[in-house]
N, C-alpha and C. Protein backbone atom coordinates (compact mmCIF):
# COMPACT_ATOMS: atom_id res chain seq x y z
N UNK A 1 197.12 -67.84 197.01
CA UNK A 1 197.38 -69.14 196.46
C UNK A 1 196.32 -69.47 195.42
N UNK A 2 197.09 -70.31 194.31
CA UNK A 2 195.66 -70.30 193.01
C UNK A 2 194.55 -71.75 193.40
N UNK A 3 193.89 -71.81 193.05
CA UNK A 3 192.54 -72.84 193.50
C UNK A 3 193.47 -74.45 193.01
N UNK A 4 194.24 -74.57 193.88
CA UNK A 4 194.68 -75.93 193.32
C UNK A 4 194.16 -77.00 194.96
N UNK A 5 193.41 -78.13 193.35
CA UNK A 5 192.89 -79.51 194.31
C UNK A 5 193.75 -80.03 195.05
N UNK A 6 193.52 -80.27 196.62
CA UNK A 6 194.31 -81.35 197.34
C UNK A 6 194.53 -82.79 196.63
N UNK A 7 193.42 -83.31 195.70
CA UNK A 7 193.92 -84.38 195.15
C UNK A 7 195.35 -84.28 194.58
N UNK A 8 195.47 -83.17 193.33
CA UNK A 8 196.94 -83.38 192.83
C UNK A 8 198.00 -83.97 193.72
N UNK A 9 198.23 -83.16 195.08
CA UNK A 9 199.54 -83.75 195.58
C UNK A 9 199.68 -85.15 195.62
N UNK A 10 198.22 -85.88 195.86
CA UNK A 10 198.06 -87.49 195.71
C UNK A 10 198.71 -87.87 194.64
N UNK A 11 197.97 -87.11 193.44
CA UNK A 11 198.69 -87.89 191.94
C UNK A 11 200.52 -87.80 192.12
N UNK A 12 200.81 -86.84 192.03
CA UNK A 12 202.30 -86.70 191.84
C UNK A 12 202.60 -86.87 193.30
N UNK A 13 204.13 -87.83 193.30
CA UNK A 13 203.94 -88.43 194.40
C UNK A 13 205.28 -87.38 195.06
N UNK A 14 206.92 -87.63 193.38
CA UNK A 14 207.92 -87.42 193.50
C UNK A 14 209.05 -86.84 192.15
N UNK A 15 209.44 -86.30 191.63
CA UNK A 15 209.90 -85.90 190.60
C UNK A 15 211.34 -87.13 191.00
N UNK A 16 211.56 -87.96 189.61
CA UNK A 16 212.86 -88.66 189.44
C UNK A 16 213.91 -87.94 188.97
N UNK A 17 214.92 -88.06 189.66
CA UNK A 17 216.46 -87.81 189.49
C UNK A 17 217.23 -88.55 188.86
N UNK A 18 217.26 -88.66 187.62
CA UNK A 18 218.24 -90.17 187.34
C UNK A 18 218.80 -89.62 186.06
N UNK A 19 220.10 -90.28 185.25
CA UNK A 19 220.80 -89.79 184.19
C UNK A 19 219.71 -90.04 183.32
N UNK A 20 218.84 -90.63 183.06
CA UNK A 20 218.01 -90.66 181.98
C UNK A 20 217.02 -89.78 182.04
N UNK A 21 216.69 -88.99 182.88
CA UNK A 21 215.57 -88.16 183.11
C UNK A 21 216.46 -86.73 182.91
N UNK A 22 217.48 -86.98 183.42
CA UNK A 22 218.55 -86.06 183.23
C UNK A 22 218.27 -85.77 181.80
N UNK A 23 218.92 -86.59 180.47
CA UNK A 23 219.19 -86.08 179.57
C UNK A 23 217.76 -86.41 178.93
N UNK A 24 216.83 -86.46 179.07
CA UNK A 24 215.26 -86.10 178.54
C UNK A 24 215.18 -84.68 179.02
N UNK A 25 215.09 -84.14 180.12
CA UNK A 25 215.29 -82.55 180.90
C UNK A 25 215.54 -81.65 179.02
N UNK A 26 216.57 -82.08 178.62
CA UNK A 26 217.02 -81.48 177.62
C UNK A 26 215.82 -81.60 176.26
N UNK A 27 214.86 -82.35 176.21
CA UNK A 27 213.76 -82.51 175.09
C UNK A 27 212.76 -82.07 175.92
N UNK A 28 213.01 -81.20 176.58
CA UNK A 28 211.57 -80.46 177.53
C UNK A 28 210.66 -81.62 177.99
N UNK A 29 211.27 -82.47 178.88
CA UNK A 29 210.59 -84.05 179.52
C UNK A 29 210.90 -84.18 180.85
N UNK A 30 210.12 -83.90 181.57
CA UNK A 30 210.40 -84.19 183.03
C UNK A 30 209.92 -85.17 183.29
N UNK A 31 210.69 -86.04 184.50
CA UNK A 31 210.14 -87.89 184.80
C UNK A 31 209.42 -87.74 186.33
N UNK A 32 207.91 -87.78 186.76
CA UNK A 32 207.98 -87.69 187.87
C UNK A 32 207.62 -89.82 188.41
N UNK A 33 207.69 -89.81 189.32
CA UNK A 33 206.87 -91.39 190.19
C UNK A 33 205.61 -90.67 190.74
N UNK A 34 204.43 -91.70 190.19
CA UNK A 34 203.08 -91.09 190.27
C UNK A 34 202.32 -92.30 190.99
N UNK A 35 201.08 -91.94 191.36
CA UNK A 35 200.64 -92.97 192.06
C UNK A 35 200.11 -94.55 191.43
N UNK A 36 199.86 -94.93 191.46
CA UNK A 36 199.70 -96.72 190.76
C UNK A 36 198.41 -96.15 189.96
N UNK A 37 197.21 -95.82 190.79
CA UNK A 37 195.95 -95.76 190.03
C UNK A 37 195.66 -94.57 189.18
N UNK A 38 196.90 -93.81 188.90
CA UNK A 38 196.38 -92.59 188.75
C UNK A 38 196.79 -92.24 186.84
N UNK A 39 195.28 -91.87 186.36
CA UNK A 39 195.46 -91.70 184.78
C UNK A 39 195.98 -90.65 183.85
N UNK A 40 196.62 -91.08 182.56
CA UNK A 40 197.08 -89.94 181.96
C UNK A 40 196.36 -88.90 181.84
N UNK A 41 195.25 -88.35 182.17
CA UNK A 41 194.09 -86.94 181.54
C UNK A 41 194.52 -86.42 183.66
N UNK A 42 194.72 -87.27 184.67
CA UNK A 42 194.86 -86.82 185.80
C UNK A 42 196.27 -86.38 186.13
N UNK A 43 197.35 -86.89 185.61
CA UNK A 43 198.48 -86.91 185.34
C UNK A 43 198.45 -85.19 184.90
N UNK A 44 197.82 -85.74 183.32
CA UNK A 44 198.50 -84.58 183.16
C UNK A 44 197.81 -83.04 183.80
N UNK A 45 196.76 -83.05 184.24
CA UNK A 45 195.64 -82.21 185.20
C UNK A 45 196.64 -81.42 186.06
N UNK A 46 197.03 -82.54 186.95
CA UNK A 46 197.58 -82.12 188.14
C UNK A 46 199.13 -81.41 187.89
N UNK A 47 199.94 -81.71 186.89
CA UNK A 47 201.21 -81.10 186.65
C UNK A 47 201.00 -79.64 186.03
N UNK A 48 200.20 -79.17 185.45
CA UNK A 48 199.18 -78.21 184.91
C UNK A 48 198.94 -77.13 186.41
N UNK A 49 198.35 -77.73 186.93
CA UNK A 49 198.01 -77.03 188.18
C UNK A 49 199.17 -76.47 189.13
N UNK A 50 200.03 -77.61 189.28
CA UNK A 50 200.64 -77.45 190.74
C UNK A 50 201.94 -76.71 189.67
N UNK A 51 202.53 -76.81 188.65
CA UNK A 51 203.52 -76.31 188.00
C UNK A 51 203.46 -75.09 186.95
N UNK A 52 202.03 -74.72 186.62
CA UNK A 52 201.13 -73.54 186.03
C UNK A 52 202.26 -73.93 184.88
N UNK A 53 202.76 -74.94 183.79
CA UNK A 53 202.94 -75.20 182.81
C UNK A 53 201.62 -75.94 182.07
N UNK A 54 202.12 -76.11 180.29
CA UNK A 54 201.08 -76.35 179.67
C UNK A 54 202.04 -77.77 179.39
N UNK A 55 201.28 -78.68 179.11
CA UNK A 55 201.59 -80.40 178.81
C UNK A 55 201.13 -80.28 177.55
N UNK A 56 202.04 -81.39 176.89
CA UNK A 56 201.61 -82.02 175.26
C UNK A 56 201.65 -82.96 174.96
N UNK A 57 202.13 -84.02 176.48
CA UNK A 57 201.43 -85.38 176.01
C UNK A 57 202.16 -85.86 177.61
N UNK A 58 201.76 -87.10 177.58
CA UNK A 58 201.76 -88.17 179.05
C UNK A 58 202.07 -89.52 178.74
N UNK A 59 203.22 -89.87 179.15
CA UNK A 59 203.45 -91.46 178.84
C UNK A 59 203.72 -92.21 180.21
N UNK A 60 202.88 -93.22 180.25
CA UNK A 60 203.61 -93.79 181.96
C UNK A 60 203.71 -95.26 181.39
N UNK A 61 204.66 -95.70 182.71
CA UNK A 61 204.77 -97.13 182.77
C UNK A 61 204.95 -97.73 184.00
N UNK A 62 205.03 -98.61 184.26
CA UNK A 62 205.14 -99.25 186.01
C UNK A 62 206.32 -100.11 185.44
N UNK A 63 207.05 -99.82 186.40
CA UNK A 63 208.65 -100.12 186.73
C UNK A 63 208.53 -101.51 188.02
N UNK A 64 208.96 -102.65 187.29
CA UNK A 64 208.69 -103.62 188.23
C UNK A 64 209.76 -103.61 189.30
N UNK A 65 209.08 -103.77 190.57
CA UNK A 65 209.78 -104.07 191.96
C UNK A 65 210.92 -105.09 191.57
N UNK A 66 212.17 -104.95 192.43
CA UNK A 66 213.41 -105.78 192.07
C UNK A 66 212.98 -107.11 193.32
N UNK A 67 213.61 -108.33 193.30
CA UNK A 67 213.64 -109.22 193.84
C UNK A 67 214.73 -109.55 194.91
N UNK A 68 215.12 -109.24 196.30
CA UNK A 68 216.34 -109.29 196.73
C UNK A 68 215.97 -110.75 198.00
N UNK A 69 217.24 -111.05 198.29
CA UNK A 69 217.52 -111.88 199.55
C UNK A 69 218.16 -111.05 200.27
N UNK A 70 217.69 -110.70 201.71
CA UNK A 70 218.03 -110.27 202.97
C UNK A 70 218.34 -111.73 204.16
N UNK A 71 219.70 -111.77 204.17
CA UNK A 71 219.75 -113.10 205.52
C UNK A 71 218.99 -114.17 205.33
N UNK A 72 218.91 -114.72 203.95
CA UNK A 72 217.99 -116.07 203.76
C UNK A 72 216.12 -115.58 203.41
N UNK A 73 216.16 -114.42 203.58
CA UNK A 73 214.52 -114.33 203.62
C UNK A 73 214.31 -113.73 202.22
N UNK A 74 213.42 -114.26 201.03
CA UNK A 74 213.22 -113.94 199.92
C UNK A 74 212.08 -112.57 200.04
N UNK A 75 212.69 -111.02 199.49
CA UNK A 75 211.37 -109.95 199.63
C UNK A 75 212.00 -109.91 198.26
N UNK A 76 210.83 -108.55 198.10
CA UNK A 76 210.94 -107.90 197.09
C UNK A 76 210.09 -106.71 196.98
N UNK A 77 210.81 -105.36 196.54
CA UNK A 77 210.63 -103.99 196.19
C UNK A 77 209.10 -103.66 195.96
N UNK A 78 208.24 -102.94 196.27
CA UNK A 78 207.41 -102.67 195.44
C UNK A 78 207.17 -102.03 194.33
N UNK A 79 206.79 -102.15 192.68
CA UNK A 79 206.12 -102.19 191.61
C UNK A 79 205.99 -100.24 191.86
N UNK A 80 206.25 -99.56 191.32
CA UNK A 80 206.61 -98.06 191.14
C UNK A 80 205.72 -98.07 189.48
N UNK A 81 204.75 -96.94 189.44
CA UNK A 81 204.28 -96.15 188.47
C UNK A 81 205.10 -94.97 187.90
N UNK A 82 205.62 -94.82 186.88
CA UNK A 82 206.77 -93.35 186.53
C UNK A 82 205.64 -92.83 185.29
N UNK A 83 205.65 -91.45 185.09
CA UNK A 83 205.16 -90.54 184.33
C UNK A 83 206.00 -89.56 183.42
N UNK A 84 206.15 -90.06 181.98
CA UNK A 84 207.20 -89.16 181.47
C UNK A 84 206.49 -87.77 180.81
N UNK A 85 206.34 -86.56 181.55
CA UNK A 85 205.49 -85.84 181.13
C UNK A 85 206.48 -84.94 179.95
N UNK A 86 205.55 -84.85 178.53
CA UNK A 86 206.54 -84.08 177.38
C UNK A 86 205.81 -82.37 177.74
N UNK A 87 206.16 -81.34 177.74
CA UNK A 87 205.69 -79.84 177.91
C UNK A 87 205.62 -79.26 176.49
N UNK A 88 205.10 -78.22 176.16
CA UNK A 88 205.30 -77.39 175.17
C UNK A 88 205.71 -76.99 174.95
N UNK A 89 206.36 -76.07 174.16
CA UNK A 89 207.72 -75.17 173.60
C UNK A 89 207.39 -73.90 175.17
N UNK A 90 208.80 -73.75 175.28
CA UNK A 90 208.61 -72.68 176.52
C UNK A 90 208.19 -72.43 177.30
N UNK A 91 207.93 -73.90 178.11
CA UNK A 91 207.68 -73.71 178.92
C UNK A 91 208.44 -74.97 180.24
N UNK A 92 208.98 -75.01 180.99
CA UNK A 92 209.97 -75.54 181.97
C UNK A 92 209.90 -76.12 183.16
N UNK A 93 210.31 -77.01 183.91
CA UNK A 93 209.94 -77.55 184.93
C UNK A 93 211.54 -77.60 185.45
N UNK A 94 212.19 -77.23 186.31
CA UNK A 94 213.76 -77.36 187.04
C UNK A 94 213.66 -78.37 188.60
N UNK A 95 213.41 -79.77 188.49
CA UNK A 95 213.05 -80.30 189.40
C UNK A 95 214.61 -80.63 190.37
N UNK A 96 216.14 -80.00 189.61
CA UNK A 96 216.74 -80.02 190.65
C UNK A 96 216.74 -79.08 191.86
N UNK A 97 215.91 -78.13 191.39
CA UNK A 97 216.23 -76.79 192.60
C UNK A 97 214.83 -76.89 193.71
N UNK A 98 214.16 -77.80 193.08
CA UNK A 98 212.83 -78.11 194.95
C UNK A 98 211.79 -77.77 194.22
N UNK A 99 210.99 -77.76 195.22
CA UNK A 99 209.76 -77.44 194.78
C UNK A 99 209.45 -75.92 195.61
């Protein structure tokens, strides 16, 4: 196994599945949900490591929690960090087939 930090698995939490991540897949862009505190130079560290691809840039944003009523009681979702990581020419990430 190669020298990869237990921190990474912290950073990357979950790779997103969604039609928009879908058709980014196609501009060599995979979407993962990353942890709240965690920075683009760690971001992109840890996808590097755990995916032995090379990164060419890191964009995140926090996706605000939705607001629902359950039976009269006002909650709401928690506030999600997403990471749109861009890769280099040739190199791939296939987050439908697992890890």
């Amino acid at each position: 196994m190669k020298n990869i930090d237990p921190r990474h698995y912290d950073v990357i939490i979950s790779p997103v599945v969604t039609e928009k991540a879908t058709l980014a897949s196609e501009h060599n862009k995979v979407m993962f949900k990353v942890a709240g505190k965690a920075t683009k130079p760690q971001i992109k560290e840890a996808v590097e490591k755990l995916f032995d691809v090379k990164v060419k840039s890191v964009n995140t944003l926090v996706r605000k929690g939705k607001t629902k009523v359950f039976r009269g009681n006002l909650g709401s979702q928690s506030d999600t960090k997403r990471a749109i990581v861009t890769l280099e020419e040739g190199h791939r990430i296939d987050v439908t087939t697992g890890l």
